[in-house]
C-alpha atoms as a PDB file:
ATOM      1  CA  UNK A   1      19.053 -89.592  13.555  1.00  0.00           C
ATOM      2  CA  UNK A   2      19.735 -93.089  12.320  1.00  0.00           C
ATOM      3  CA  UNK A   3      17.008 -95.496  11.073  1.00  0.00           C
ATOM      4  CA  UNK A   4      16.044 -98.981  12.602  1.00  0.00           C
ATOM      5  CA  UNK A   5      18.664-100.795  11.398  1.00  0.00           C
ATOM      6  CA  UNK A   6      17.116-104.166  13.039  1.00  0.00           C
ATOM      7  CA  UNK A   7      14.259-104.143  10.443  1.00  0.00           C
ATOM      8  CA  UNK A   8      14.335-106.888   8.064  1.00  0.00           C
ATOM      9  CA  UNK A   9      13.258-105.495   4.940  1.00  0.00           C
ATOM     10  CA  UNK A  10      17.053-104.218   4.925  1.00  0.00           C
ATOM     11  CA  UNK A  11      18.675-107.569   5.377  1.00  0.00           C
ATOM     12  CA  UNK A  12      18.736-109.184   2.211  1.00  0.00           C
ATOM     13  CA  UNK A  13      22.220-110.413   0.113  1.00  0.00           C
ATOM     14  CA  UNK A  14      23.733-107.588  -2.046  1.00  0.00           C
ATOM     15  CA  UNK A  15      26.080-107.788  -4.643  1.00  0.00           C
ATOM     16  CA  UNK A  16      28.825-105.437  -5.286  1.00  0.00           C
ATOM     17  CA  UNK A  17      29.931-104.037  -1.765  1.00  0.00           C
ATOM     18  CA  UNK A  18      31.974-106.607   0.436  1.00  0.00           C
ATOM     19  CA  UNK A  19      31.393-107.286   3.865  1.00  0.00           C
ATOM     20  CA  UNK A  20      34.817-104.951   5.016  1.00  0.00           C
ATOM     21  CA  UNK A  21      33.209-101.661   2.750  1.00  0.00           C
ATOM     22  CA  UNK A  22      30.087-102.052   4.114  1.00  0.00           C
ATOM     23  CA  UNK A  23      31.898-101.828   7.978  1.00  0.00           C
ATOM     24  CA  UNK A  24      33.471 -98.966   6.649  1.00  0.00           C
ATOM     25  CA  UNK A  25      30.986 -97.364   4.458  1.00  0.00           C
ATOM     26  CA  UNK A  26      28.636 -98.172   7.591  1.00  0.00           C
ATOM     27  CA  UNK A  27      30.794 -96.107  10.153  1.00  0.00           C
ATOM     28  CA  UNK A  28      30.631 -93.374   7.976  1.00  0.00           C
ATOM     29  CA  UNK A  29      26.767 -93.302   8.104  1.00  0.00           C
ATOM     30  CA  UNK A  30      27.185 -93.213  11.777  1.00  0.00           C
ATOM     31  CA  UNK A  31      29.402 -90.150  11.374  1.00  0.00           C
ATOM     32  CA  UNK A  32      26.662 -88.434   9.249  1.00  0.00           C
ATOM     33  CA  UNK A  33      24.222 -89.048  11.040  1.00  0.00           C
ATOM     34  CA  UNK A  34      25.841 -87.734  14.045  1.00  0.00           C
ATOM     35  CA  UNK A  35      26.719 -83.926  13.031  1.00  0.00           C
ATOM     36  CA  UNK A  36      22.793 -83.180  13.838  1.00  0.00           C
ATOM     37  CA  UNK A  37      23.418 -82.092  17.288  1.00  0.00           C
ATOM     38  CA  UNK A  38      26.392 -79.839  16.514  1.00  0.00           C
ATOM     39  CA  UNK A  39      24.957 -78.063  13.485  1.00  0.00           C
ATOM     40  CA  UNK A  40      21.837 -77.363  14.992  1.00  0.00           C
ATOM     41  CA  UNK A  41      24.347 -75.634  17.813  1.00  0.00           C
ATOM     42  CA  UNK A  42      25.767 -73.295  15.165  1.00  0.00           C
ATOM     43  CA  UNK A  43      22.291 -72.005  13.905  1.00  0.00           C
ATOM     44  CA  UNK A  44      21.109 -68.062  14.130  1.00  0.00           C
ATOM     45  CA  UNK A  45      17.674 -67.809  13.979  1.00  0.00           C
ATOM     46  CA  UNK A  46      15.819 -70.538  13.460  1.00  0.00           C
ATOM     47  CA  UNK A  47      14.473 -72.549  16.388  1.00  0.00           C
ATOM     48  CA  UNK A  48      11.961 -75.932  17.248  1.00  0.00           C
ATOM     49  CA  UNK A  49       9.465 -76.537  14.178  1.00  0.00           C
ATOM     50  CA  UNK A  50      11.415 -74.186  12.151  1.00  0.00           C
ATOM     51  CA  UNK A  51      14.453 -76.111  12.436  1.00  0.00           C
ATOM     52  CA  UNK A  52      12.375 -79.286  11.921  1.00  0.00           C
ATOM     53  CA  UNK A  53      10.608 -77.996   8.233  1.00  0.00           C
ATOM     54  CA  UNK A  54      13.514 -76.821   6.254  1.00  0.00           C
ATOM     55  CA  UNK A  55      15.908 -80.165   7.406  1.00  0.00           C
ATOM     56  CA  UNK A  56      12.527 -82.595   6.616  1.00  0.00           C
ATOM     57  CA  UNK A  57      11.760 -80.203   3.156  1.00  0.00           C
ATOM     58  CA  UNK A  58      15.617 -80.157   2.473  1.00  0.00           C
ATOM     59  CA  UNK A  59      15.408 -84.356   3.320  1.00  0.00           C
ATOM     60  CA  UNK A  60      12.506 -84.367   0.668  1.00  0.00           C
ATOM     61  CA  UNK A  61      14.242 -82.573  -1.649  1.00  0.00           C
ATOM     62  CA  UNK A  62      17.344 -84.548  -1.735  1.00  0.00           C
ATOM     63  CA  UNK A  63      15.366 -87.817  -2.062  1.00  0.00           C
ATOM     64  CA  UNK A  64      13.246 -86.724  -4.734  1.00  0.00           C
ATOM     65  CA  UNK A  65      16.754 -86.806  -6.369  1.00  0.00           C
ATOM     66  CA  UNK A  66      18.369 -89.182  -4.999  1.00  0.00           C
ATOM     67  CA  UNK A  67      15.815 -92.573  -5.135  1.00  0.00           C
ATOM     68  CA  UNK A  68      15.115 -92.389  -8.597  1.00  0.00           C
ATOM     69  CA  UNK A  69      19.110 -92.390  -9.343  1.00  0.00           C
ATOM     70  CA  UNK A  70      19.455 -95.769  -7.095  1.00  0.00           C
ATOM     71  CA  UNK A  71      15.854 -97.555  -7.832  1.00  0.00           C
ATOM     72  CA  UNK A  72      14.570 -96.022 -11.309  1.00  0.00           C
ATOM     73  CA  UNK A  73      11.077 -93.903 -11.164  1.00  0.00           C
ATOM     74  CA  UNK A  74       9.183 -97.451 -10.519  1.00  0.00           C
ATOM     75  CA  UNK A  75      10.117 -95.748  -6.624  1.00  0.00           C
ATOM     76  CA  UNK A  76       7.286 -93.368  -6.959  1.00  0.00           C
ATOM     77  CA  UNK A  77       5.213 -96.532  -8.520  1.00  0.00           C
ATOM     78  CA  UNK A  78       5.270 -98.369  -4.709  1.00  0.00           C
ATOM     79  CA  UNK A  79       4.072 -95.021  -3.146  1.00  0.00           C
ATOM     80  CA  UNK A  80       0.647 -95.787  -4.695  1.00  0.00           C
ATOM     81  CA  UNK A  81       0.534 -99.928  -4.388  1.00  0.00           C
ATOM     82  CA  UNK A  82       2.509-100.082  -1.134  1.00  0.00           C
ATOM     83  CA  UNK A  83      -0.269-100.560   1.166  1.00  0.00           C
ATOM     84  CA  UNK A  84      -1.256 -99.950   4.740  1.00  0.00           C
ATOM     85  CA  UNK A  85       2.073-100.851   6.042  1.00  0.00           C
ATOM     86  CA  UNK A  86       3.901 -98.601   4.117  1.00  0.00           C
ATOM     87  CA  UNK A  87       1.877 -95.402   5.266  1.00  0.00           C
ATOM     88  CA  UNK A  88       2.085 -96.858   8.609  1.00  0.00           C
ATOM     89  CA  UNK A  89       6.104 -96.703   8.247  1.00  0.00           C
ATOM     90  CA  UNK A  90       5.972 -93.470   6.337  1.00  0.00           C
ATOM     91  CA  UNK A  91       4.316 -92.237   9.759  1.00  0.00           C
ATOM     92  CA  UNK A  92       5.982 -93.546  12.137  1.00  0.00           C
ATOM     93  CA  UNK A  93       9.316 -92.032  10.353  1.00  0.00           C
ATOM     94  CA  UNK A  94       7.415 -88.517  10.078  1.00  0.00           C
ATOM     95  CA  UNK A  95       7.124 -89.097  14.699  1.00  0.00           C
ATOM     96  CA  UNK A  96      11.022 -89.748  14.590  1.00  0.00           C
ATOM     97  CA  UNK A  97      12.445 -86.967  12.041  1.00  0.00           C
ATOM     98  CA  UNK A  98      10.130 -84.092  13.916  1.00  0.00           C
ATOM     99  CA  UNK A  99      10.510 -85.698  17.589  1.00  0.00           C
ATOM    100  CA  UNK A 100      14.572 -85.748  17.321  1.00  0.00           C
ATOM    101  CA  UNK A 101      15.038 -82.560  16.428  1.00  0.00           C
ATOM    102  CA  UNK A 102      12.467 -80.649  18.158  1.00  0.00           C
ATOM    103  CA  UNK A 103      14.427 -82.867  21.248  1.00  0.00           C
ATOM    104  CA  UNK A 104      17.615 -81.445  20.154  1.00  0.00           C
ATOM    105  CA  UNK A 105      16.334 -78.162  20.594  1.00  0.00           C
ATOM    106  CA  UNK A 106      14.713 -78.305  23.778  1.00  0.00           C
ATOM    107  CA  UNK A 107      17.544 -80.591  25.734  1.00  0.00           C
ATOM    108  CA  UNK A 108      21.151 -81.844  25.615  1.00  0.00           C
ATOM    109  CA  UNK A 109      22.489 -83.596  22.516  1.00  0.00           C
ATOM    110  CA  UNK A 110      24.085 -86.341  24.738  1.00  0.00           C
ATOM    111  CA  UNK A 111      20.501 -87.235  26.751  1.00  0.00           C
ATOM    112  CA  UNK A 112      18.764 -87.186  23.343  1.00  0.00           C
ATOM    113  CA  UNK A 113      20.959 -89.509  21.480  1.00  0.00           C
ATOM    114  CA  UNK A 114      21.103 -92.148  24.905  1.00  0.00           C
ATOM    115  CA  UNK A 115      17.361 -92.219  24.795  1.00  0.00           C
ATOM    116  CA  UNK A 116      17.191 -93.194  21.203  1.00  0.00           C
ATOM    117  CA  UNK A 117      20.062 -95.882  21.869  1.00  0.00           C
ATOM    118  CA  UNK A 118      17.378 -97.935  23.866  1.00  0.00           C
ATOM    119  CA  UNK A 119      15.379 -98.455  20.452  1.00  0.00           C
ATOM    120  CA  UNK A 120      16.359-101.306  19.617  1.00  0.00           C
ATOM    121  CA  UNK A 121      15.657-102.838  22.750  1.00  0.00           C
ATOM    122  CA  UNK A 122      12.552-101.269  22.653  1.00  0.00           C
ATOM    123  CA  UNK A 123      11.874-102.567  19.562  1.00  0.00           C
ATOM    124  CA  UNK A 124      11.952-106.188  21.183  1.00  0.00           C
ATOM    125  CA  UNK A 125       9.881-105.203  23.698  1.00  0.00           C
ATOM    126  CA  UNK A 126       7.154-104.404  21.516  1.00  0.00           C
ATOM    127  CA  UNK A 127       7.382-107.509  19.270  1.00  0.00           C
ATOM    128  CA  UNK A 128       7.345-109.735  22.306  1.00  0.00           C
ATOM    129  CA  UNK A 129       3.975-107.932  22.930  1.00  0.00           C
ATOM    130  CA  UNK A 130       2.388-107.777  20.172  1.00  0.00           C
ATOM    131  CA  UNK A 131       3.534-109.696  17.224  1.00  0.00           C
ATOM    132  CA  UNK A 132       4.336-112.695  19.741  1.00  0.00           C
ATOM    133  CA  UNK A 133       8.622-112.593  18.704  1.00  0.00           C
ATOM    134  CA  UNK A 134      10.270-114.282  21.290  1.00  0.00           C
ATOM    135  CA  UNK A 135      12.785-112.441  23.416  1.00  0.00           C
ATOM    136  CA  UNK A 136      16.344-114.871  24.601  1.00  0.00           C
ATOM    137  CA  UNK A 137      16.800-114.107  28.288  1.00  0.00           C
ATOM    138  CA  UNK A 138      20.373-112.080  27.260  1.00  0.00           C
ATOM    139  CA  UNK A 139      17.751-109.745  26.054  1.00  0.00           C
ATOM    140  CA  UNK A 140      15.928-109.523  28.582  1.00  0.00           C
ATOM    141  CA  UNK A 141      19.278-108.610  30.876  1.00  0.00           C
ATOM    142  CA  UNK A 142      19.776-105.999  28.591  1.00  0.00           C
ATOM    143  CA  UNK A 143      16.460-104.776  28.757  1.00  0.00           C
ATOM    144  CA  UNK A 144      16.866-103.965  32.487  1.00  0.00           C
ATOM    145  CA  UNK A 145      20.339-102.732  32.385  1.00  0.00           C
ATOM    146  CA  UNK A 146      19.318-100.466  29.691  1.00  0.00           C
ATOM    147  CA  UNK A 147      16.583 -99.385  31.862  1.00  0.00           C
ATOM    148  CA  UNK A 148      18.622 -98.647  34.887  1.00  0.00           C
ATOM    149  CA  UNK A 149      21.050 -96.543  32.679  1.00  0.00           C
ATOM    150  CA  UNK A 150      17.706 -94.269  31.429  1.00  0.00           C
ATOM    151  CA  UNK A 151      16.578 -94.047  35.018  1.00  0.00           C
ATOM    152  CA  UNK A 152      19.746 -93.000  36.367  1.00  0.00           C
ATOM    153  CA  UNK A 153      20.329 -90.375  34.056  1.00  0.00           C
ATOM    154  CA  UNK A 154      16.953 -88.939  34.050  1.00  0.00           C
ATOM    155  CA  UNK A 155      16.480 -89.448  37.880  1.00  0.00           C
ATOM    156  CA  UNK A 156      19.889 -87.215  38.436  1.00  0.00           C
ATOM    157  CA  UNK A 157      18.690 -84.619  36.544  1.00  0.00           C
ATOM    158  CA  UNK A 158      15.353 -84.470  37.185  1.00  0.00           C
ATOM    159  CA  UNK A 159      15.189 -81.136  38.257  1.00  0.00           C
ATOM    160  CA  UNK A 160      17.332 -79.464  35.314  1.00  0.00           C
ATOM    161  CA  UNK A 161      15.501 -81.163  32.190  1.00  0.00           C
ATOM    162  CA  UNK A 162      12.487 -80.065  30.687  1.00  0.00           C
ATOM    163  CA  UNK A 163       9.790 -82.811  31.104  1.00  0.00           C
ATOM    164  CA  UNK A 164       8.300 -81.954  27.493  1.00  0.00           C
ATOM    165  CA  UNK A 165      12.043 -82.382  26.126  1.00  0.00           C
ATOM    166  CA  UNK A 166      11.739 -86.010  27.860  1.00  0.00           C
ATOM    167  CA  UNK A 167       8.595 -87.269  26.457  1.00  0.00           C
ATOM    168  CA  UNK A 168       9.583 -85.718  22.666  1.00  0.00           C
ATOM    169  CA  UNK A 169      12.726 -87.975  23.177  1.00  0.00           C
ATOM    170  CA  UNK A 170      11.203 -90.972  23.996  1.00  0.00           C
ATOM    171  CA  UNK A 171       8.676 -90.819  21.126  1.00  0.00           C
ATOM    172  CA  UNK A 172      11.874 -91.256  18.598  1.00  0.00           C
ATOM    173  CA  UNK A 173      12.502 -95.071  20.009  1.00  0.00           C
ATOM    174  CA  UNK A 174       8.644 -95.429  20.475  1.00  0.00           C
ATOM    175  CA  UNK A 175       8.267 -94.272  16.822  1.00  0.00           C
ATOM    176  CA  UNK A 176      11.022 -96.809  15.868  1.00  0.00           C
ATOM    177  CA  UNK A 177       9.437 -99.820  17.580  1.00  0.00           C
ATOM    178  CA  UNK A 178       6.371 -98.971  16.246  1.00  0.00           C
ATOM    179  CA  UNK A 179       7.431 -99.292  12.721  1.00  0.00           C
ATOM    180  CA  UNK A 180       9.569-102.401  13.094  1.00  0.00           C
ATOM    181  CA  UNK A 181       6.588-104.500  14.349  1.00  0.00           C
ATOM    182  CA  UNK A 182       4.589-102.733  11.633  1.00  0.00           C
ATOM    183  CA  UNK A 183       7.063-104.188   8.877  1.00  0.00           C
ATOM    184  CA  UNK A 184       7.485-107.412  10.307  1.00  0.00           C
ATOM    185  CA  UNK A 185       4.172-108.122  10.682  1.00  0.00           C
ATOM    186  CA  UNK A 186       3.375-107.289   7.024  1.00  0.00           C
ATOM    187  CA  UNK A 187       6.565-109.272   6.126  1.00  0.00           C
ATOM    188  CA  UNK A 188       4.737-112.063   7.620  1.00  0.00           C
ATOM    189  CA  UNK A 189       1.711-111.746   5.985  1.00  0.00           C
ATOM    190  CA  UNK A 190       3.519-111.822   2.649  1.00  0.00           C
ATOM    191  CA  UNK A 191       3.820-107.796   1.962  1.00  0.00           C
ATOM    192  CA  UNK A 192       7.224-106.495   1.966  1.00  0.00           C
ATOM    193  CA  UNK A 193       7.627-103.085   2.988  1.00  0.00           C
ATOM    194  CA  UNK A 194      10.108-100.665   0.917  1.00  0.00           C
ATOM    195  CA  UNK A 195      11.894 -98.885   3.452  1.00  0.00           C
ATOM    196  CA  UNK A 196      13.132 -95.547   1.005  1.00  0.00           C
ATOM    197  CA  UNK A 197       9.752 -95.036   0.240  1.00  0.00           C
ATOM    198  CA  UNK A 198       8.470 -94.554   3.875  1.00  0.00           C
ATOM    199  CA  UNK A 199      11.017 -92.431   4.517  1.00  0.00           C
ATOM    200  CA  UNK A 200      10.035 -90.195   1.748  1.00  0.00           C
ATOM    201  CA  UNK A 201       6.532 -90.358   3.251  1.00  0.00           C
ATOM    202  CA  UNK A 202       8.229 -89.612   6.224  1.00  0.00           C
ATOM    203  CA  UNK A 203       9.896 -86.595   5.044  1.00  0.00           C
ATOM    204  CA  UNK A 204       6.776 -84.915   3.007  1.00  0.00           C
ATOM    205  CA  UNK A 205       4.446 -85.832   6.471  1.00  0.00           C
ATOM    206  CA  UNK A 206       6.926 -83.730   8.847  1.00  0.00           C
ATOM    207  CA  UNK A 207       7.613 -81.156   6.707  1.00  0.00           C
ATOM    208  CA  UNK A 208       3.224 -80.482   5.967  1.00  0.00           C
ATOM    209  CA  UNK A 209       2.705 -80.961   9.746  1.00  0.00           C
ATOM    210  CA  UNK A 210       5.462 -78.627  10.867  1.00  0.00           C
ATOM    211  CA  UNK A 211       4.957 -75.727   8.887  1.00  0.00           C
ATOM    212  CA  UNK A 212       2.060 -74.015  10.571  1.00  0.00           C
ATOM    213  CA  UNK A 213       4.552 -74.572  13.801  1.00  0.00           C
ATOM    214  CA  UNK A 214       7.317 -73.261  12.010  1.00  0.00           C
ATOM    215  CA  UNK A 215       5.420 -70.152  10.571  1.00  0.00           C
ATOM    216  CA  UNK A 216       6.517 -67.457  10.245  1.00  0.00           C
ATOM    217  CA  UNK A 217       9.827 -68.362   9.060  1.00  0.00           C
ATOM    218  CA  UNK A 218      13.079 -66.750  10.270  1.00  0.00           C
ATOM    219  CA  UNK A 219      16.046 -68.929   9.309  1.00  0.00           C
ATOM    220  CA  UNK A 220      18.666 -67.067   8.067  1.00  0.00           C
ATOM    221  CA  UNK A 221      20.920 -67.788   5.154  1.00  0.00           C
ATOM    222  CA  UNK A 222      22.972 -69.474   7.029  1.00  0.00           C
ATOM    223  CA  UNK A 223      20.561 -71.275   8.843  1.00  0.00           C
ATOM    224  CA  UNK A 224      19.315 -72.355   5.671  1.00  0.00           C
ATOM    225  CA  UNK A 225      22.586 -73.769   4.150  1.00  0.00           C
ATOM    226  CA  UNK A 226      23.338 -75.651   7.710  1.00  0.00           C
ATOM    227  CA  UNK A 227      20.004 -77.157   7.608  1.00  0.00           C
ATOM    228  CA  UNK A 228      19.940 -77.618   4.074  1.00  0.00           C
ATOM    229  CA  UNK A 229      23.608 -79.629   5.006  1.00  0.00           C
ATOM    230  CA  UNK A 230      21.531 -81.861   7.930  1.00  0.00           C
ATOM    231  CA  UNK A 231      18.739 -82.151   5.051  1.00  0.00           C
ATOM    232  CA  UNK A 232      21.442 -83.846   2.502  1.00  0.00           C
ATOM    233  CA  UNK A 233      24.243 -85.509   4.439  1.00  0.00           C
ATOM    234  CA  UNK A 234      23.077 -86.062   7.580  1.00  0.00           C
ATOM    235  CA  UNK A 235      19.661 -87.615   6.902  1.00  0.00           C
ATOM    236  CA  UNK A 236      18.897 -88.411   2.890  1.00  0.00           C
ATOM    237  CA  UNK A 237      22.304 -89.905   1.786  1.00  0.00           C
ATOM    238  CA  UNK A 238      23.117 -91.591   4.955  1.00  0.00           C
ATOM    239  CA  UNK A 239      19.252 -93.609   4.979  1.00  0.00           C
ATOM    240  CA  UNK A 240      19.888 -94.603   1.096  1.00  0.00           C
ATOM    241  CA  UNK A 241      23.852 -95.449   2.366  1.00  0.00           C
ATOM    242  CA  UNK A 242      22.622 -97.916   5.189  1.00  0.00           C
ATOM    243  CA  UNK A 243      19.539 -99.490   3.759  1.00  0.00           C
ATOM    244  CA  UNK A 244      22.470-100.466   1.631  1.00  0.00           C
ATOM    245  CA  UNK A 245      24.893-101.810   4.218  1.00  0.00           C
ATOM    246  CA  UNK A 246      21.925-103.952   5.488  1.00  0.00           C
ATOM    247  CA  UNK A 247      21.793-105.890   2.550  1.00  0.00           C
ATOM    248  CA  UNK A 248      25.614-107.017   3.500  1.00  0.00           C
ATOM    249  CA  UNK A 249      26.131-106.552   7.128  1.00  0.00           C
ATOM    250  CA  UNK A 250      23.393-109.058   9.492  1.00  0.00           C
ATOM    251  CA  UNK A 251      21.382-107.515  11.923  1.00  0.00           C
ATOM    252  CA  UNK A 252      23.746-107.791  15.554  1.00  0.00           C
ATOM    253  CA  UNK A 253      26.568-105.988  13.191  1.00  0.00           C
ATOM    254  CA  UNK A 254      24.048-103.081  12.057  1.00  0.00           C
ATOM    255  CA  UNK A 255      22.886-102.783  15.148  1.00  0.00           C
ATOM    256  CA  UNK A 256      26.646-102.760  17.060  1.00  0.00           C
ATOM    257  CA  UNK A 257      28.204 -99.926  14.266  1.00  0.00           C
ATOM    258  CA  UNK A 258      24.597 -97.741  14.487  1.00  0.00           C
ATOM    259  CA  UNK A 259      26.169 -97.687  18.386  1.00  0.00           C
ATOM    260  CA  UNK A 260      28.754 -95.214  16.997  1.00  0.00           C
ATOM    261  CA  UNK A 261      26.489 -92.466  16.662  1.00  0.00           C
ATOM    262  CA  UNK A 262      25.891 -91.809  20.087  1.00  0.00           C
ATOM    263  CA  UNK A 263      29.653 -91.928  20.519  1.00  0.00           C
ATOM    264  CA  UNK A 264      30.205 -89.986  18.032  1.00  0.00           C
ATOM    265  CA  UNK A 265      27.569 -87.032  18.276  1.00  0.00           C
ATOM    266  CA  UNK A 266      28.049 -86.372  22.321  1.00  0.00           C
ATOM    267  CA  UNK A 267      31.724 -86.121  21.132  1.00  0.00           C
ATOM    268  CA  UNK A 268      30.786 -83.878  18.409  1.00  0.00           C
ATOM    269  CA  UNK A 269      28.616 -81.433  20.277  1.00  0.00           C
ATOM    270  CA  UNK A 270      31.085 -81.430  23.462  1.00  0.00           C
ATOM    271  CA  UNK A 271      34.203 -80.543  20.762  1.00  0.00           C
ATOM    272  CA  UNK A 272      31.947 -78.767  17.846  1.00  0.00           C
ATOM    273  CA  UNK A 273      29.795 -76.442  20.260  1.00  0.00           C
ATOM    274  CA  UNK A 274      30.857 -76.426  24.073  1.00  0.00           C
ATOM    275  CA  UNK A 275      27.946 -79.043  25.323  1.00  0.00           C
ATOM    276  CA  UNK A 276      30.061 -81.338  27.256  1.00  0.00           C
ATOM    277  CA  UNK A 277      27.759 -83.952  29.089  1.00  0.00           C
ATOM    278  CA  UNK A 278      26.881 -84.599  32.260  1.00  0.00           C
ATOM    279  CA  UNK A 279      28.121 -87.195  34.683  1.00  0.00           C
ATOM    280  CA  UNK A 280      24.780 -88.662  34.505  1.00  0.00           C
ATOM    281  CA  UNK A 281      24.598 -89.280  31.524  1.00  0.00           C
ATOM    282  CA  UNK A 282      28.079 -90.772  31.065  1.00  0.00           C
ATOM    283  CA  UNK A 283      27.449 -93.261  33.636  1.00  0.00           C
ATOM    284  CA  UNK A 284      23.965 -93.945  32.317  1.00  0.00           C
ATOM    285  CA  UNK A 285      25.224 -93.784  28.956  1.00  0.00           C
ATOM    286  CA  UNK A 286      27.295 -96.428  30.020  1.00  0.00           C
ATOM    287  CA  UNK A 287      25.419 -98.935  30.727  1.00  0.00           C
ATOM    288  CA  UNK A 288      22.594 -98.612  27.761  1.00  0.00           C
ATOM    289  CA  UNK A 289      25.544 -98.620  25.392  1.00  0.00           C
ATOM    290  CA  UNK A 290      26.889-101.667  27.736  1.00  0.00           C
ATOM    291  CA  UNK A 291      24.083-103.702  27.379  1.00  0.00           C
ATOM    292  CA  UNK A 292      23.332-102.954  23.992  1.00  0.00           C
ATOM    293  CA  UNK A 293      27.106-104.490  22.785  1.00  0.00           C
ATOM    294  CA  UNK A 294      26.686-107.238  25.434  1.00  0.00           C
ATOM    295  CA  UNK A 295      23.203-108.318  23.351  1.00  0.00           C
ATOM    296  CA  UNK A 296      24.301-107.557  19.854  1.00  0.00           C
ATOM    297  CA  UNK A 297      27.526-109.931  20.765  1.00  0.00           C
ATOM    298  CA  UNK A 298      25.961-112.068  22.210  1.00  0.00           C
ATOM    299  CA  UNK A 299      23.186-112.930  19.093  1.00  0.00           C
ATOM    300  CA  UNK A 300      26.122-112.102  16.368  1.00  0.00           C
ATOM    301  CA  UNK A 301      27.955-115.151  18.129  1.00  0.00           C
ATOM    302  CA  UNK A 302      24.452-116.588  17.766  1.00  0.00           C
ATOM    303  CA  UNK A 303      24.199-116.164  14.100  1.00  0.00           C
ATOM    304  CA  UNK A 304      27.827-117.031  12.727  1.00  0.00           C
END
């Protein structure tokens, strides 16, 4: 599950990674972030909240470790001066790490990973509406064609997907929206918000609210160590990884390579565990992805 790599707290200059190992190391983060669908294939017995606790507790873990080795223990110092905003954030990241994989369990990997593709279009919906951002008319194009893409893939299957799978997708890109506008309104009101530290919020938030859900537990060993694996590499090192590329790569770039996890997760899970997609959602898939590179172009031919 990636993060919103549109948000602006990540886009500031940083020294010491060039713009061609940031590509790189950002494909790679796509590539993380992708093996969640195919792991959670390979799993025994755990299932839904179960499977969401131990990766958000193994996510919590892993930070605890892992920010104070990039950003010194003055981390733990913004949890308690961070403000509104950043509990806001911390929230809304809680709604995306519970709502993607409790999706994962309950439909496809491919439908789950073309709904969240629509977030950052999403995400300009909402600050059109409420933060007053104003939205170029290639965006709105994409908007529609990205629409059209979720309605034909949804509309095809109608009768084969759960509807409670549907709405639990749909609240990762809500979630995702949600917290952009959040940041960038505090941004503009002169309080920056520290992504790592929501996300930690994030983490300890999922893993309280899904334990009564997930009890009692009945992951195996195995279980454990795979979800201990999503908890590391495919969540923890990859956020830390690409709030770094975002102080390198601009915000059309982020956006385009973040693209690669949808390609790269239905791939995985058709290849990795036997889940090869449907038609649908190829051709829908399509044309969100579509309009999604059309826009990004577009506004990184904009920006250079």
């Amino acid at each position: 599950m990636k993060m919103d790599t549109t948000q602006p707290a990540l886009l500031e200059s940083g020294p010491g990674l060039s713009h061609g190992r940031a590509v790189w190391l950002m494909v790679a983060v796509t590539l993380m972030w992708s093996i969640a669908g195919v792991v959670t294939r390979h799993l025994e017995q755990a299932r839904s909240f179960e499977v969401t606790f131990w990766r958000s507790f193994f996510t919590l873990i892993a930070l605890l470790v892992i920010l104070p080795a990039f950003q010194g223990r003055a981390v733990f110092g913004t949890l308690r001066g961070g403000g509104r905003a950043l509990w806001i954030s911390g929230v809304c990241w809680s709604v995306m790490f519970t709502a993607f994989m409790v999706a994962i369990t309950l439909m496809p990997v491919a439908n789950v990973l073309v709904t969240m593709a629509v977030g950052p279009l999403l995400t300009a919906l909402f600050a059109w509406v409420f933060i007053g951002h104003h939205i170029a008319p290639r965006t709105w194009g994409a908007i529609v064609l990205a629409g059209l893409g979720i309605a034909w893939m949804y509309g095809s299957q109608v009768a084969g997907l759960p509807v409670a799978g549907t709405l639990v997708a749909l609240c990762v890109p809500v979630a995702a929206a949600v917290n952009w506008t959040v940041v960038q309104h505090s941004q503009r009101h002169g309080h920056a918000v520290d992504l790592m530290p929501a996300v930690l919020i994030g983490a300890v938030i999922s893993s309280l609210a899904t334990l009564p859900a997930a009890w009692p537990l009945q992951a195996s060993a195995r279980d454990l160590a795979l979800l201990a694996l999503l908890g590391l590499v495919q969540l923890a090192i990859p956020c830390v990884l690409a709030v770094r590329c975002g102080r390198v790569l601009k915000a059309p770039e982020m956006a385009l390579l973040g693209l690669l996890e949808v390609v790269f997760g239905i791939l995985l899970a058709w290849l990795g565990a036997g889940e090869r997609p449907a038609p649908a959602v190829l051709t829908g898939g399509a044309l969100v992805i579509g309009a999604l590179v059309f826009n990004e172009l577009l506004a990184w031919k904009e920006q250079k």
